[in-house]
C-alpha atoms as a PDB file:
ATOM      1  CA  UNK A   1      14.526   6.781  17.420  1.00  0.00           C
ATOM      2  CA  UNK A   2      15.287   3.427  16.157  1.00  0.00           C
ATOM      3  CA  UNK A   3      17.565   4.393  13.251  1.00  0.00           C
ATOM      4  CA  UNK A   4      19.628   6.383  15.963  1.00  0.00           C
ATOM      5  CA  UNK A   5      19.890   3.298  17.863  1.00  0.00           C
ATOM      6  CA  UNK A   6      20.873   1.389  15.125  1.00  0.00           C
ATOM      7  CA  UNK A   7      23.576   4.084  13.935  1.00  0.00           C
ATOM      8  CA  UNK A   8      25.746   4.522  17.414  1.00  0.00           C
ATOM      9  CA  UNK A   9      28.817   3.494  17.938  1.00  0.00           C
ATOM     10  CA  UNK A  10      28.444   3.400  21.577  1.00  0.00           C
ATOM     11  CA  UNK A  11      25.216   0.711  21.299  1.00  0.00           C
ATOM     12  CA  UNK A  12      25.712  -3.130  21.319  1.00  0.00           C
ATOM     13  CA  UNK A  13      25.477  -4.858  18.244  1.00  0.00           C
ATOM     14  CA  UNK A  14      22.377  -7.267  19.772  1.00  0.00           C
ATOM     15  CA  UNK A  15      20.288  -3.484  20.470  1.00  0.00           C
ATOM     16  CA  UNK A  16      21.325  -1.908  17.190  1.00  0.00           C
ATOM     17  CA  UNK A  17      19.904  -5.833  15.425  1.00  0.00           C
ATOM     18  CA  UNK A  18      16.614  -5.461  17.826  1.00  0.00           C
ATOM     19  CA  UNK A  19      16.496  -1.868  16.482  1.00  0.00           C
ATOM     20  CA  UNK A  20      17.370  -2.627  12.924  1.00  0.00           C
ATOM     21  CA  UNK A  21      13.926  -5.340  12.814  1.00  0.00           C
ATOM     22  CA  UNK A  22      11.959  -2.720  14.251  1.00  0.00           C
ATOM     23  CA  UNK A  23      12.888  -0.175  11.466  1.00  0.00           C
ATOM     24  CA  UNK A  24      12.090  -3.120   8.836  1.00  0.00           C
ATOM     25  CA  UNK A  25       8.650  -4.445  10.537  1.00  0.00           C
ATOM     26  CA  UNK A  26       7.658  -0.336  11.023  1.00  0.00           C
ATOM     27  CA  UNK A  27       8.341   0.031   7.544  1.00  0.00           C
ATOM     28  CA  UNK A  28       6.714  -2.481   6.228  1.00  0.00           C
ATOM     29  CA  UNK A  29       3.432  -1.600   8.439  1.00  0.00           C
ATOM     30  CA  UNK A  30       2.950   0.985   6.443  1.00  0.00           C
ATOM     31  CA  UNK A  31       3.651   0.191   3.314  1.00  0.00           C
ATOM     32  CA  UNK A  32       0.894  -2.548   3.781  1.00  0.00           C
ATOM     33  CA  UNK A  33      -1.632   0.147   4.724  1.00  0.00           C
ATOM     34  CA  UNK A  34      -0.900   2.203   2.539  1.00  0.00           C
ATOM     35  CA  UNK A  35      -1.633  -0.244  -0.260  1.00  0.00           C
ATOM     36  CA  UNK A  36      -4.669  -1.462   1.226  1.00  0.00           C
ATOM     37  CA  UNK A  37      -6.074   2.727   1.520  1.00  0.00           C
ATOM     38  CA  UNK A  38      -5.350   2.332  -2.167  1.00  0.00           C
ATOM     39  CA  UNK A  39      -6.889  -0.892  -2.766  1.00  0.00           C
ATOM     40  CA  UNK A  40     -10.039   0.898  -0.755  1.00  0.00           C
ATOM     41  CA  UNK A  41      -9.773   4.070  -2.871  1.00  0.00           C
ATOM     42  CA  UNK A  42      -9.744   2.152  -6.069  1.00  0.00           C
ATOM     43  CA  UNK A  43     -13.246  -0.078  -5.137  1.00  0.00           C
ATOM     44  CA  UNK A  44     -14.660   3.350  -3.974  1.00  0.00           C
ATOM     45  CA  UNK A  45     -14.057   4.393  -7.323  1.00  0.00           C
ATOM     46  CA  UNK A  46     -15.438   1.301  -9.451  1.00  0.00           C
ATOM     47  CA  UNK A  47     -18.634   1.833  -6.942  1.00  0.00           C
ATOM     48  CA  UNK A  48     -19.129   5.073  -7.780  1.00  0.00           C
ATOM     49  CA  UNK A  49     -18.483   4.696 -11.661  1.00  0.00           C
ATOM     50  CA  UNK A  50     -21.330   1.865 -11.158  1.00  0.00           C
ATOM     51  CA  UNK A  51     -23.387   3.559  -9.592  1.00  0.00           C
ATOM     52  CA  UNK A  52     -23.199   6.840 -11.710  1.00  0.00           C
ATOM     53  CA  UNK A  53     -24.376   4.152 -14.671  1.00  0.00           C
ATOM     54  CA  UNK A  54     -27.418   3.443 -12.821  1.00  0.00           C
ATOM     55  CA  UNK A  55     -30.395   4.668 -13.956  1.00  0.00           C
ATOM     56  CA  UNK A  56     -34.028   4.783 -11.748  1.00  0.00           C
ATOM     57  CA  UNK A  57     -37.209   4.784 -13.267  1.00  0.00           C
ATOM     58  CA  UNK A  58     -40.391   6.405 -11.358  1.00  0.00           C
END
């Protein structure tokens, strides 16, 4: 993995740096989606809230 890369002694610094941004860009990947499947969960929420207000007449 990256964060093995990063952590040997045997690896040059300039692969352990290239592996080092990977771990930071992979991280913050999903961090991002996971607040945006939050941001989604909370409008699904609101929607059906709304929606559970609505009242049809025949």
């Amino acid at each position: 993995t990256a964060n093995n890369i990063a952590s040997s002694p045997k690896c040059p610094s300039s692969r352990k740096r290239e592996a080092t941004k990977l771990i930071d860009w992979a991280s913050s990947q999903i961090e991002k989606h996971y607040k945006l499947k939050n941001k989604n969960d909370a409008c699904i929420k609101e929607v059906e809230g709304l929606l559970g207000q609505l009242q049809l007449d025949a």
